[in-house]
C-alpha atoms as a PDB file:
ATOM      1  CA  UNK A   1      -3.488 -13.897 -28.267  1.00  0.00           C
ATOM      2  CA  UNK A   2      -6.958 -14.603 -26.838  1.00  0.00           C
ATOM      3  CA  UNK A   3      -7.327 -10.605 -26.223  1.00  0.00           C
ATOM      4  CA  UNK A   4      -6.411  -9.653 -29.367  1.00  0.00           C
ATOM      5  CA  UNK A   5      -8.644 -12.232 -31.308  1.00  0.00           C
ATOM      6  CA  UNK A   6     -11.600 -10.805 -28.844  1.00  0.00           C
ATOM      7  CA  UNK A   7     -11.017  -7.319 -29.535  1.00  0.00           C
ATOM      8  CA  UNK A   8     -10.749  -7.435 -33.455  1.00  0.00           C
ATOM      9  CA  UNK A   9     -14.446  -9.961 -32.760  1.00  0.00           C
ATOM     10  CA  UNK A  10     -16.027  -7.481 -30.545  1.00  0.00           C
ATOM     11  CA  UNK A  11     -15.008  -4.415 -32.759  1.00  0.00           C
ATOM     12  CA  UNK A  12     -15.738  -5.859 -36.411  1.00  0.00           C
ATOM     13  CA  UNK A  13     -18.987  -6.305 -34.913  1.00  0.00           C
ATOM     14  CA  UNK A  14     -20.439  -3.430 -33.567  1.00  0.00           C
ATOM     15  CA  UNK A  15     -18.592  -1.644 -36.775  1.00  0.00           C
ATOM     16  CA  UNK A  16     -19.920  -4.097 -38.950  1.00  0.00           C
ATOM     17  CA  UNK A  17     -23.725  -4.251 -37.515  1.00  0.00           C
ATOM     18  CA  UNK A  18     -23.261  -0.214 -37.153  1.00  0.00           C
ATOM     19  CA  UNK A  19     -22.609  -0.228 -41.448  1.00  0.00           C
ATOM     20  CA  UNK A  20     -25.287  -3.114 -42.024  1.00  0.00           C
ATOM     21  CA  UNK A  21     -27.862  -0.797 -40.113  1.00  0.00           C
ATOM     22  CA  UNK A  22     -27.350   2.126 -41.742  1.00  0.00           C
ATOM     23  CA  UNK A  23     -27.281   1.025 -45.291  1.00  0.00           C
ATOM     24  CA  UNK A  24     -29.973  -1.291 -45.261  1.00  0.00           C
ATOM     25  CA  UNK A  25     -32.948  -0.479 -47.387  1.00  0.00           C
ATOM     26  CA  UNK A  26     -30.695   1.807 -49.200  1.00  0.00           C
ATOM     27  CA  UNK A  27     -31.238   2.923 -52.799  1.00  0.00           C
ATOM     28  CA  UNK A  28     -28.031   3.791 -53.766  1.00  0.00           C
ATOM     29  CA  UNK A  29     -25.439   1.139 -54.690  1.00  0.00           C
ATOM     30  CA  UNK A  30     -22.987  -0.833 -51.215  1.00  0.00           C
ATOM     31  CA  UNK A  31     -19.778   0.721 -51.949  1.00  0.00           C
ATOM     32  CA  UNK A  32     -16.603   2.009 -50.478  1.00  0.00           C
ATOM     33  CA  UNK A  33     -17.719   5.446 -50.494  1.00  0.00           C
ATOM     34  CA  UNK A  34     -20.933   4.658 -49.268  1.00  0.00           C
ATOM     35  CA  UNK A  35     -19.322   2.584 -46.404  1.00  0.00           C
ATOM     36  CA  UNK A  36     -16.426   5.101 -45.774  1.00  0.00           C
ATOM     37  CA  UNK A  37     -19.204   7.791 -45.536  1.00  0.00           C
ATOM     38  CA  UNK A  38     -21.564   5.631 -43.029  1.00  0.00           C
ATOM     39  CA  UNK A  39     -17.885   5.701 -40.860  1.00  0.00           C
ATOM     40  CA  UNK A  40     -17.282   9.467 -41.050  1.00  0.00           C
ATOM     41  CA  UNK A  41     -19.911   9.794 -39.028  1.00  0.00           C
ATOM     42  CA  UNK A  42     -18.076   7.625 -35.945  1.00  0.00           C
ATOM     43  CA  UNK A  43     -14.781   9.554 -35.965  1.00  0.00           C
ATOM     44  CA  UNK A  44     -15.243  12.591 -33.700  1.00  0.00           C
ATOM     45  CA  UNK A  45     -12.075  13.073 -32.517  1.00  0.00           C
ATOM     46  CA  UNK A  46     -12.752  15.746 -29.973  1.00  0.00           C
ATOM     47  CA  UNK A  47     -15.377  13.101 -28.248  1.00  0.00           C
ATOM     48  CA  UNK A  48     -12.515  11.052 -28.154  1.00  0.00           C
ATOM     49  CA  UNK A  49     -10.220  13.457 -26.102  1.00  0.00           C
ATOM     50  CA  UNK A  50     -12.762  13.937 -23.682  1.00  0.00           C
ATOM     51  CA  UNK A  51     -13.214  10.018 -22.916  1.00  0.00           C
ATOM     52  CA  UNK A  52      -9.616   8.557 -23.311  1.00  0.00           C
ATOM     53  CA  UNK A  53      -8.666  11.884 -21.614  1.00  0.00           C
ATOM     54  CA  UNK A  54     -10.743  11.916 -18.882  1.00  0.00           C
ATOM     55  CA  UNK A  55     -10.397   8.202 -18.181  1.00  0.00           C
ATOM     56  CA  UNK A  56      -7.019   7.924 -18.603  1.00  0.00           C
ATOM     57  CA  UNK A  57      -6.380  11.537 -16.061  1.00  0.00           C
ATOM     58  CA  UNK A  58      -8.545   9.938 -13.617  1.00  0.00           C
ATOM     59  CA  UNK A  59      -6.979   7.016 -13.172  1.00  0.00           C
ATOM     60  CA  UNK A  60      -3.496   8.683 -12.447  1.00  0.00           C
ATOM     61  CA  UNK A  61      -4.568  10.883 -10.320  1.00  0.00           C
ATOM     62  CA  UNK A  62      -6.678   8.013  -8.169  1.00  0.00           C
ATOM     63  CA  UNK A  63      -3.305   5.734  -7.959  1.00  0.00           C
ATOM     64  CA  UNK A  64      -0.179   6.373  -6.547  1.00  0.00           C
ATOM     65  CA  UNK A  65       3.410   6.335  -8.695  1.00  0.00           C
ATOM     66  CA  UNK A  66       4.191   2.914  -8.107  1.00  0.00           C
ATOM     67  CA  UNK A  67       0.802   1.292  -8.944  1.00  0.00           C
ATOM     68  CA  UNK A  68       0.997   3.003 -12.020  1.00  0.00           C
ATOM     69  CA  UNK A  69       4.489   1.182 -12.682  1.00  0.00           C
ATOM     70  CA  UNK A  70       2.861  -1.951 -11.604  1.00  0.00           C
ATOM     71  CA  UNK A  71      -0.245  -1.303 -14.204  1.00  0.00           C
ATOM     72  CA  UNK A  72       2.401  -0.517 -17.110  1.00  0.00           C
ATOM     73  CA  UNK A  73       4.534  -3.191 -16.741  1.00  0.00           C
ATOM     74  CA  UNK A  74       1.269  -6.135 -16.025  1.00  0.00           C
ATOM     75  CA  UNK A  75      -0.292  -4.097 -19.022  1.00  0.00           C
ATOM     76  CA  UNK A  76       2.883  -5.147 -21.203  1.00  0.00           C
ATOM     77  CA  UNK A  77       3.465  -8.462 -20.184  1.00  0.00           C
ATOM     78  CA  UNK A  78      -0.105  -9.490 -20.579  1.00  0.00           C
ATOM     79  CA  UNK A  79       1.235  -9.697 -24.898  1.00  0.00           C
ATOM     80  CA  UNK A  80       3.966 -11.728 -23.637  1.00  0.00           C
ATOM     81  CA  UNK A  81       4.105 -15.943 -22.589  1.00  0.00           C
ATOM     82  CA  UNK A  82       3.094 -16.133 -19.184  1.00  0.00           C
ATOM     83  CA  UNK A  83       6.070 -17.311 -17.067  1.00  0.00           C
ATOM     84  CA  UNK A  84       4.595 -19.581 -15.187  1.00  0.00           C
ATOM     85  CA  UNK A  85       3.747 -22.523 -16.496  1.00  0.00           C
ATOM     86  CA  UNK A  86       3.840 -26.047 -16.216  1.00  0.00           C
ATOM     87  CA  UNK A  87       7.710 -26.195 -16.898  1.00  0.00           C
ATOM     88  CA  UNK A  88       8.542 -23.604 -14.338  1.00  0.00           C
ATOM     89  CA  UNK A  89       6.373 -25.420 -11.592  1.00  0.00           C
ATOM     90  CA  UNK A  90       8.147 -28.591 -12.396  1.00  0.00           C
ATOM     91  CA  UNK A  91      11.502 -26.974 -11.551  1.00  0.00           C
ATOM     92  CA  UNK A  92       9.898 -25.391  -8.299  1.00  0.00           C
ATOM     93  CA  UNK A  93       8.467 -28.775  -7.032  1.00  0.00           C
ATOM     94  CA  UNK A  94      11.758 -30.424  -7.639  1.00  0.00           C
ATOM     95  CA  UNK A  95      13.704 -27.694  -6.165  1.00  0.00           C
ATOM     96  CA  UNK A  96      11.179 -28.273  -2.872  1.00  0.00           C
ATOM     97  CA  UNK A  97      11.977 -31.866  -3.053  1.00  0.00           C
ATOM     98  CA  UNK A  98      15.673 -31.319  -2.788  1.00  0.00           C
ATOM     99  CA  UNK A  99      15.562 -28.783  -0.152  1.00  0.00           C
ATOM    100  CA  UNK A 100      13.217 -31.551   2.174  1.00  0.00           C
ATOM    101  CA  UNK A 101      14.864 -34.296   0.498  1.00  0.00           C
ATOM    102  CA  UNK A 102      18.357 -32.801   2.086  1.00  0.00           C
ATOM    103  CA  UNK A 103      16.729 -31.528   5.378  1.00  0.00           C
ATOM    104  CA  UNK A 104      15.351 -35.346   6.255  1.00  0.00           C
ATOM    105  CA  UNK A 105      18.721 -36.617   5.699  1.00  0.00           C
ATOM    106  CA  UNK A 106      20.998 -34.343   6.707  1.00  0.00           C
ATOM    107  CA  UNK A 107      19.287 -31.566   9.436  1.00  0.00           C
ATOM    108  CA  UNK A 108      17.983 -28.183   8.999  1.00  0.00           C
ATOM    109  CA  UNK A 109      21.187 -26.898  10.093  1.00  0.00           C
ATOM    110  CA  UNK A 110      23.087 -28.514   6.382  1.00  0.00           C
ATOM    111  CA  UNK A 111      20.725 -26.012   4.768  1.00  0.00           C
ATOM    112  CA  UNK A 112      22.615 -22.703   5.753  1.00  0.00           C
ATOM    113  CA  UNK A 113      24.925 -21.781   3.327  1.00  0.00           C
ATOM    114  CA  UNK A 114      21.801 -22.338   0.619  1.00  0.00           C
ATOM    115  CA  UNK A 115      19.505 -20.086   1.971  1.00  0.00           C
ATOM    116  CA  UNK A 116      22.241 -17.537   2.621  1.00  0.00           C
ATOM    117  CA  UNK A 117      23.463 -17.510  -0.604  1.00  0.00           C
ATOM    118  CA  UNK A 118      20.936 -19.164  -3.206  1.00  0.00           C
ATOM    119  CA  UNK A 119      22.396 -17.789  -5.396  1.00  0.00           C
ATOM    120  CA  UNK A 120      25.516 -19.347  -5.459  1.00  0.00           C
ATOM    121  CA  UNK A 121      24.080 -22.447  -3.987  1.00  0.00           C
ATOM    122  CA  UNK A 122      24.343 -25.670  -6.146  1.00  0.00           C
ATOM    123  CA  UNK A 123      20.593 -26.799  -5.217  1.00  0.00           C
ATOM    124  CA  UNK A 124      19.278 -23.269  -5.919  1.00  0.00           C
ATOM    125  CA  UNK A 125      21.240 -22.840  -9.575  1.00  0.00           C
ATOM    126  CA  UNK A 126      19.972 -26.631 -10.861  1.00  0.00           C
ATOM    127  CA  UNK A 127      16.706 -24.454 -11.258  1.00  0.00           C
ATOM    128  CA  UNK A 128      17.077 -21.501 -13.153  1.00  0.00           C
ATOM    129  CA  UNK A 129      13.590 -20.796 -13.296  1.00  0.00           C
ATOM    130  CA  UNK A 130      13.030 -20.936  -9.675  1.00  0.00           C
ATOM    131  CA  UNK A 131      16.100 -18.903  -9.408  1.00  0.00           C
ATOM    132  CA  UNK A 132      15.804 -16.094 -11.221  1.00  0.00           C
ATOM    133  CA  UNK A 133      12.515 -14.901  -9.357  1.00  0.00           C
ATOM    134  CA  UNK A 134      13.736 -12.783  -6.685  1.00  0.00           C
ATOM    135  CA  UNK A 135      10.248 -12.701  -5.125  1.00  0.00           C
ATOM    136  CA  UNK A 136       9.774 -16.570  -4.825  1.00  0.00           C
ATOM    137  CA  UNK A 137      13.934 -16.941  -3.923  1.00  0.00           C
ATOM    138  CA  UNK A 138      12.981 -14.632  -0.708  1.00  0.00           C
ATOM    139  CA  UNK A 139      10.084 -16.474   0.120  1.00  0.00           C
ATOM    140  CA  UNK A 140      11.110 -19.594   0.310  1.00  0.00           C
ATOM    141  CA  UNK A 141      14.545 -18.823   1.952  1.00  0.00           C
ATOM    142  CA  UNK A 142      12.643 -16.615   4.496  1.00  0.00           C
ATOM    143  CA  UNK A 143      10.597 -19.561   5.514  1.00  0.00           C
ATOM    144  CA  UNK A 144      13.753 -22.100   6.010  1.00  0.00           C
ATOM    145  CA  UNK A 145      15.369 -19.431   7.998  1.00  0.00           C
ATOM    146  CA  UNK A 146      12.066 -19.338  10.576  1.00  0.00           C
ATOM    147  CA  UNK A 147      12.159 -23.292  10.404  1.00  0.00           C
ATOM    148  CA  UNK A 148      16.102 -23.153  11.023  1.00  0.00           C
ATOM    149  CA  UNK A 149      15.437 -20.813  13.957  1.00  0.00           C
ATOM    150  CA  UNK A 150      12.188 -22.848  15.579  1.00  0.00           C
ATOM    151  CA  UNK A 151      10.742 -19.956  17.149  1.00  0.00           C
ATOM    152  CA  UNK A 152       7.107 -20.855  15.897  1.00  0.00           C
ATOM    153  CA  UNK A 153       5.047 -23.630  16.457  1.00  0.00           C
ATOM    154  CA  UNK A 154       3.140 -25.099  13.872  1.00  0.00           C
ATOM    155  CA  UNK A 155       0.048 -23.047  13.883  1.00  0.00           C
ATOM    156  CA  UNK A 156       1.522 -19.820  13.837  1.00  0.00           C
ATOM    157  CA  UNK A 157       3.987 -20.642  10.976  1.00  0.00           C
ATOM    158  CA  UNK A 158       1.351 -21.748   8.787  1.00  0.00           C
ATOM    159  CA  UNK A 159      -1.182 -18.730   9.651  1.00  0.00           C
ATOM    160  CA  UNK A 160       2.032 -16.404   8.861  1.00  0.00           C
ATOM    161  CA  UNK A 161       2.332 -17.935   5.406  1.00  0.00           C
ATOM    162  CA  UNK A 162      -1.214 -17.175   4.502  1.00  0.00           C
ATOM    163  CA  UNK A 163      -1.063 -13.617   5.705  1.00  0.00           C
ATOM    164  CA  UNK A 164       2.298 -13.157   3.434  1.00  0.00           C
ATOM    165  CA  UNK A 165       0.256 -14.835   0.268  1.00  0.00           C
ATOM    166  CA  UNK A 166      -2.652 -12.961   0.937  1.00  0.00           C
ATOM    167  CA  UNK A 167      -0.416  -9.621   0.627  1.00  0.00           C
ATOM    168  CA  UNK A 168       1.195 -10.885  -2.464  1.00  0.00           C
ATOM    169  CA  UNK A 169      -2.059 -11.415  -3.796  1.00  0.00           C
ATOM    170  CA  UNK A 170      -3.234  -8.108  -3.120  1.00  0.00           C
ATOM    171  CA  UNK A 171      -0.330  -6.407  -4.385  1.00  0.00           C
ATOM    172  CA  UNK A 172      -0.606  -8.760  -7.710  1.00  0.00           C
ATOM    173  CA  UNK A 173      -4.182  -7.701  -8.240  1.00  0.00           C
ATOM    174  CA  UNK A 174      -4.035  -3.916  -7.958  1.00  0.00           C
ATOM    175  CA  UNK A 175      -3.462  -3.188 -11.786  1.00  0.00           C
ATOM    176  CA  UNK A 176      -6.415  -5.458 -12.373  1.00  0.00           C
ATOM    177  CA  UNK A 177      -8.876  -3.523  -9.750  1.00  0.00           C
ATOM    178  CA  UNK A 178      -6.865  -0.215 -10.881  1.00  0.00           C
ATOM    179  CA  UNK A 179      -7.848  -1.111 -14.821  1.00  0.00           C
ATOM    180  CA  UNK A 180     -11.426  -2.324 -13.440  1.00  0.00           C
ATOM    181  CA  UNK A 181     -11.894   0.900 -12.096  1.00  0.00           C
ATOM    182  CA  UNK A 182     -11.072   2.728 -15.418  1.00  0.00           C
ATOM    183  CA  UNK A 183     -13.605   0.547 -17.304  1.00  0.00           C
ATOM    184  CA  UNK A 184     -16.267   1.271 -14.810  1.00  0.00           C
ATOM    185  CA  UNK A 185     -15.767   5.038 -15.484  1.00  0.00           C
ATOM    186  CA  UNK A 186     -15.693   5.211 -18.925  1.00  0.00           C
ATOM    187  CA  UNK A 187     -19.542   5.066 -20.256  1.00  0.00           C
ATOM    188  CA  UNK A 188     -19.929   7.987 -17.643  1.00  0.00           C
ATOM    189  CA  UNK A 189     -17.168  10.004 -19.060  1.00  0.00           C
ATOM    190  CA  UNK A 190     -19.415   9.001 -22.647  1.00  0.00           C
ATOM    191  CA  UNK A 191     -22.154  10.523 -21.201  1.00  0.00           C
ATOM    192  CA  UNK A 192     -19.988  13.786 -19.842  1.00  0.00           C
ATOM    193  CA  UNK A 193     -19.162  13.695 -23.731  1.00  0.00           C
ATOM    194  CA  UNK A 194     -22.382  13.303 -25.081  1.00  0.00           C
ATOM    195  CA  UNK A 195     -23.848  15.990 -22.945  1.00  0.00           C
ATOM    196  CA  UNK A 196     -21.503  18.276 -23.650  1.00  0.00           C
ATOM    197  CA  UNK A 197     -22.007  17.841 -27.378  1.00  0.00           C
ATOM    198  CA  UNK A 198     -26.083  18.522 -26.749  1.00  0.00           C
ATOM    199  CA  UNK A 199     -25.286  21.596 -24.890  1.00  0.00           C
ATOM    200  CA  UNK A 200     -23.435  22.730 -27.994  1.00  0.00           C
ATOM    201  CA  UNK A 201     -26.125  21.240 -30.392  1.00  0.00           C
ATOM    202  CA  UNK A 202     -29.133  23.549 -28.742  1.00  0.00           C
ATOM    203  CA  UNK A 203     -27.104  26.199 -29.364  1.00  0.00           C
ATOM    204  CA  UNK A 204     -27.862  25.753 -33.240  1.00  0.00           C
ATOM    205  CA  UNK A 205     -31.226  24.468 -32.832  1.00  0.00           C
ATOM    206  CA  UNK A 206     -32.571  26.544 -35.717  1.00  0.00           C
ATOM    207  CA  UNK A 207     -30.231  24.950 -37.708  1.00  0.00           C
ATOM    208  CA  UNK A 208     -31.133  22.520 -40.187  1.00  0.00           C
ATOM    209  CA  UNK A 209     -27.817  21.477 -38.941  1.00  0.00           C
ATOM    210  CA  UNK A 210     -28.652  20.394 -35.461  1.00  0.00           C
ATOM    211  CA  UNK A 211     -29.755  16.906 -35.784  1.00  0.00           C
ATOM    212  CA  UNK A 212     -26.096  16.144 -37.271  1.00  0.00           C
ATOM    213  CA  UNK A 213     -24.834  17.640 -34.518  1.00  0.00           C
ATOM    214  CA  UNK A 214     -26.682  15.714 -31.697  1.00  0.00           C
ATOM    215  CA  UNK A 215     -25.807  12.419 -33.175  1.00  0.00           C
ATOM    216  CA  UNK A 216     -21.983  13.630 -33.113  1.00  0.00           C
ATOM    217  CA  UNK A 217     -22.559  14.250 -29.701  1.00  0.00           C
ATOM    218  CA  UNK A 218     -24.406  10.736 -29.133  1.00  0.00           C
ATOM    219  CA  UNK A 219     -21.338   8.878 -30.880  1.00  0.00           C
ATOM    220  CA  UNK A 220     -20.032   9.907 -26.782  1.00  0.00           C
ATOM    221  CA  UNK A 221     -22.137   7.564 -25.151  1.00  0.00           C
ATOM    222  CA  UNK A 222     -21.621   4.653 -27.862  1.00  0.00           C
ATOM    223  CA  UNK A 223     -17.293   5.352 -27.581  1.00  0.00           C
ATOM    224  CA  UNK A 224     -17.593   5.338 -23.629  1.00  0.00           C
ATOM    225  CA  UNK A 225     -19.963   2.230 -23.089  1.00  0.00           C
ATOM    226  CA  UNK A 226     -17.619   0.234 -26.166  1.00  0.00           C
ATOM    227  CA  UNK A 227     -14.144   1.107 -24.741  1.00  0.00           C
ATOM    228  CA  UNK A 228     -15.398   0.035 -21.021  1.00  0.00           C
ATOM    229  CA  UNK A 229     -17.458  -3.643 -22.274  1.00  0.00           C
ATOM    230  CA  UNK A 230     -15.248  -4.626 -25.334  1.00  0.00           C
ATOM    231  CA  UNK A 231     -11.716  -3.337 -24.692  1.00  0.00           C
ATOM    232  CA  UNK A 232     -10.820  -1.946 -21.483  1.00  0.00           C
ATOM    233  CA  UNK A 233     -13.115  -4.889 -19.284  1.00  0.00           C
ATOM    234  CA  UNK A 234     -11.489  -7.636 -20.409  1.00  0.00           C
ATOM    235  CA  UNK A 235      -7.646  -6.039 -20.321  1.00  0.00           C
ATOM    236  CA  UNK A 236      -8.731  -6.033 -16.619  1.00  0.00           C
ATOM    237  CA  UNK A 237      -9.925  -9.534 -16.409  1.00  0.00           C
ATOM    238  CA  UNK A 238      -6.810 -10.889 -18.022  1.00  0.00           C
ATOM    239  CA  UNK A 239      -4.753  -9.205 -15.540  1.00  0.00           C
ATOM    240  CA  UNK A 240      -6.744 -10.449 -12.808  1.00  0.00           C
ATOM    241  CA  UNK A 241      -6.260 -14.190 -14.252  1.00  0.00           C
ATOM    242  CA  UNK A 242      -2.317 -13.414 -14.426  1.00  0.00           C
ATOM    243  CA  UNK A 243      -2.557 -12.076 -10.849  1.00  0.00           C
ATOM    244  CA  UNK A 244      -3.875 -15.832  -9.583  1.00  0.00           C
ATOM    245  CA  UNK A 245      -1.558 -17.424 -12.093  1.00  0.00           C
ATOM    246  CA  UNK A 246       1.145 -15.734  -9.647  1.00  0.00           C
ATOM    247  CA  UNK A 247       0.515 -16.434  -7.015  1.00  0.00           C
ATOM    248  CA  UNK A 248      -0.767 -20.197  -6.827  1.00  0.00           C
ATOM    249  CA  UNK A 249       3.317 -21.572  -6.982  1.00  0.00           C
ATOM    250  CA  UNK A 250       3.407 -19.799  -3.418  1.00  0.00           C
ATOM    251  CA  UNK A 251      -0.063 -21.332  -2.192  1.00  0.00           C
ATOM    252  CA  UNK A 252       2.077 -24.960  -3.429  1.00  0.00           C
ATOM    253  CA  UNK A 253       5.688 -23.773  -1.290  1.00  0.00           C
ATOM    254  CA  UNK A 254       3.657 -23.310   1.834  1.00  0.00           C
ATOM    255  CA  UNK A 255       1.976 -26.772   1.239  1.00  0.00           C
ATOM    256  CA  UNK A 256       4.689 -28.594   0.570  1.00  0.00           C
ATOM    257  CA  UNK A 257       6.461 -27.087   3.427  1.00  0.00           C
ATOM    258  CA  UNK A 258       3.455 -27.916   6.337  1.00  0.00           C
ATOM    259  CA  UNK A 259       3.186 -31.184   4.713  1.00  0.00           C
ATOM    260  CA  UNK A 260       7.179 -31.399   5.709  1.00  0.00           C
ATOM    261  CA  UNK A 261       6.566 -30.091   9.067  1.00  0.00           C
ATOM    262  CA  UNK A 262       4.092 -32.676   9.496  1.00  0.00           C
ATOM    263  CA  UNK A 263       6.446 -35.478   8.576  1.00  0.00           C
ATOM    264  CA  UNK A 264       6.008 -36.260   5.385  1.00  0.00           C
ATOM    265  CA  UNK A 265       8.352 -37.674   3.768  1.00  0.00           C
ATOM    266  CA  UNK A 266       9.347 -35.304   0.460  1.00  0.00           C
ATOM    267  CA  UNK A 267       7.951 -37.285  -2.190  1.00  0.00           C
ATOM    268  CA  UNK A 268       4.341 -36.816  -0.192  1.00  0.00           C
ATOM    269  CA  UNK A 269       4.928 -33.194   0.683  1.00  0.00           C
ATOM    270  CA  UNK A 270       6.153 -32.362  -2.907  1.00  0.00           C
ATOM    271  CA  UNK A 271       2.283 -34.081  -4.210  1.00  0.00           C
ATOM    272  CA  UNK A 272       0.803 -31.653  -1.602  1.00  0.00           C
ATOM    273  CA  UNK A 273       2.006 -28.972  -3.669  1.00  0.00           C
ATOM    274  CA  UNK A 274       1.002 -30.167  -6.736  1.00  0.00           C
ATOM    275  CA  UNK A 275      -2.126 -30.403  -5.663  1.00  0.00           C
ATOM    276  CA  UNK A 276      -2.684 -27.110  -5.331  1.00  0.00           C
ATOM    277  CA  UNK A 277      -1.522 -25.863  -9.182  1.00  0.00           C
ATOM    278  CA  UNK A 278      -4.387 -24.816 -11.580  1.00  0.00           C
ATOM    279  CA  UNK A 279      -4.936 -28.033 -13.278  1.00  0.00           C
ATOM    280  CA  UNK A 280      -3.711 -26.368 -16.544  1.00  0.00           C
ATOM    281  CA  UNK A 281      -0.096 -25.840 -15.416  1.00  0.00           C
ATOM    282  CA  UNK A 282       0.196 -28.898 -12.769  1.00  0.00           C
ATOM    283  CA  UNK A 283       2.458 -31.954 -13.705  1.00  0.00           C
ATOM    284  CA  UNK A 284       1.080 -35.157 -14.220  1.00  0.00           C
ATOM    285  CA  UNK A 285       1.642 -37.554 -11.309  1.00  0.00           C
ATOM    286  CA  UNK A 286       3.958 -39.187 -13.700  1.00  0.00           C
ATOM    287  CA  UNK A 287       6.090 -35.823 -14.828  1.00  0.00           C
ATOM    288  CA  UNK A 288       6.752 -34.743 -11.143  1.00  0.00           C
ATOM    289  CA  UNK A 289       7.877 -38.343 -10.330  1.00  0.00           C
ATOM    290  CA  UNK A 290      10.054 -38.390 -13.605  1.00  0.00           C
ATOM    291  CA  UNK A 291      11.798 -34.877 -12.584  1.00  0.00           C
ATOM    292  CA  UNK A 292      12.036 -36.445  -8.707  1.00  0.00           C
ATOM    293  CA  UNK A 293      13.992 -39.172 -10.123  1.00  0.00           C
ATOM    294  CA  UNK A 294      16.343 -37.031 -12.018  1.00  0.00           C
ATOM    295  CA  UNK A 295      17.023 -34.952  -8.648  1.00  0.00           C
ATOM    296  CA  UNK A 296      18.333 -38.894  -7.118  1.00  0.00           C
ATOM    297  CA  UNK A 297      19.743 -39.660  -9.796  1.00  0.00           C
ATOM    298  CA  UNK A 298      22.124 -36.453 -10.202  1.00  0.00           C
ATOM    299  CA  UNK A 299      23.416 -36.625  -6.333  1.00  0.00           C
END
């Protein structure tokens, strides 16, 4: 919503201020013809082709097929709710409760048959959410297997979660530096545009003609420079925000599960994870104790 209010801002502006300008001190009368007539002037649709074009060939042929998929499908959900929220990290911290909760009392070894099959597992299907996120389902299960197995010592388990996070992150943020990139390119294709329009203007430049011309090919420069700062910049900066939104719920798993491994018990080790939510979509103290109690209360 916040992109769309900001484009509609940033483009009623420079339209509007572009109209204001060039009727002021005017002798004929403001009106829609007048207006319409000041905006004839913008819409050069071959200056157009060149930048969109250009920008948009450039970026497929700098990115391979399935970062492409990855900026078309972050591109599209960026108009849609963000998943994560503070509802879904409820469920996640209450799922990591239950999964410590059940390893302090009954062993690692009780935890088998959930990580093997989450989901079918009863623990693993009281959170939907949690569930249905194949990505976070593998992490977390890949992690109890390691503990189940005890083949790493503390250090090396926790240094092993950061490298895995740090990958996700990476991966989460390449439509964002892909999209970046595009903006950063498109006031130079606007001034490939706008050149190529003043090579064609000196052709006529006998022409009474010619100074039409020129500013048709300057409208180049103004497209390229306005498509990079007011539309295409902050598409990229959005999707860079969604990427960390992503990936902080991981950042709180490996938290609460060092805090475990140092023996906490899981009401502590769950708060360790909270801790480390954007403060925007982190439960209150009083919300993750509320959903704790629910997990007792249901066994």
């Amino acid at each position: 919503m916040n992109l769309t209010i900001g484009w509609i801002i940033a483009i009623f502006s420079v339209i509007g201020g572009y109209v204001g300008v060039s009727l002021h001190g005017s002798t004929e009368p403001i009106s829609f013809y007048a207006v319409g007539n000041s905006l004839f002037h913008l819409w050069q649709p071959f200056e157009y082709l060149i930048i969109i074009g250009a920008s948009f060939g450039a970026m497929i042929a700098s990115n391979k097929k399935r970062v492409l998929s990855k900026i078309w499908l972050a591109v599209r959900n960026i108009f849609k709710p963000n998943k994560i929220n503070k509802e879904s990290n409820v469920e996640l911290l209450c799922l990591m409760f239950e999964l410590t909760q059940k390893i302090k009392r009954n062993g690692l070894m009780s935890l088998e048959s959930d990580i093997e099959e989450p989901q079918t597992s009863p623990i693993f299907n009281r959170y939907p959410t949690v569930r249905d996120d194949q990505k976070m389902i593998d992490f977390i299960t890949d992690y109890l297997r390691m503990m189940l197995a005890g083949s790493m010592d503390l250090v090396q388990f926790e240094s092993l979660m950061e490298q895995e996070i740090d990958v996700l992150h990476d991966e989460a943020s390449t439509p964002a530096v892909a999209v970046h990139t595009m903006a950063d390119g498109l006031p130079a294709f606007g001034i490939v545009a706008a050149i190529m329009g003043v090579v064609i203007s000196m052709q006529y430049i006998n022409d009474p003609s010619v100074g039409e011309k020129i500013a048709a090919a300057m409208v180049g420069t103004f497209l390229g420079v306005l498509l990079s700062y007011a539309i295409v910049s902050p598409v990229a900066k959005v999707l860079e925000h969604n990427a960390e939104v992503e990936i902080r719920p991981y950042s709180a798993v490996k938290a609460i599960l060092l805090a475990h491994l140092n023996n906490f018990p899981p009401s502590a080790a769950v708060e360790f994870g909270r801790k480390v939510l954007f403060s925007d979509q982190r439960p209150s103290f009083e919300e993750l104790e509320e959903g704790t109690r629910e997990v007792v209360r249901a066994k």
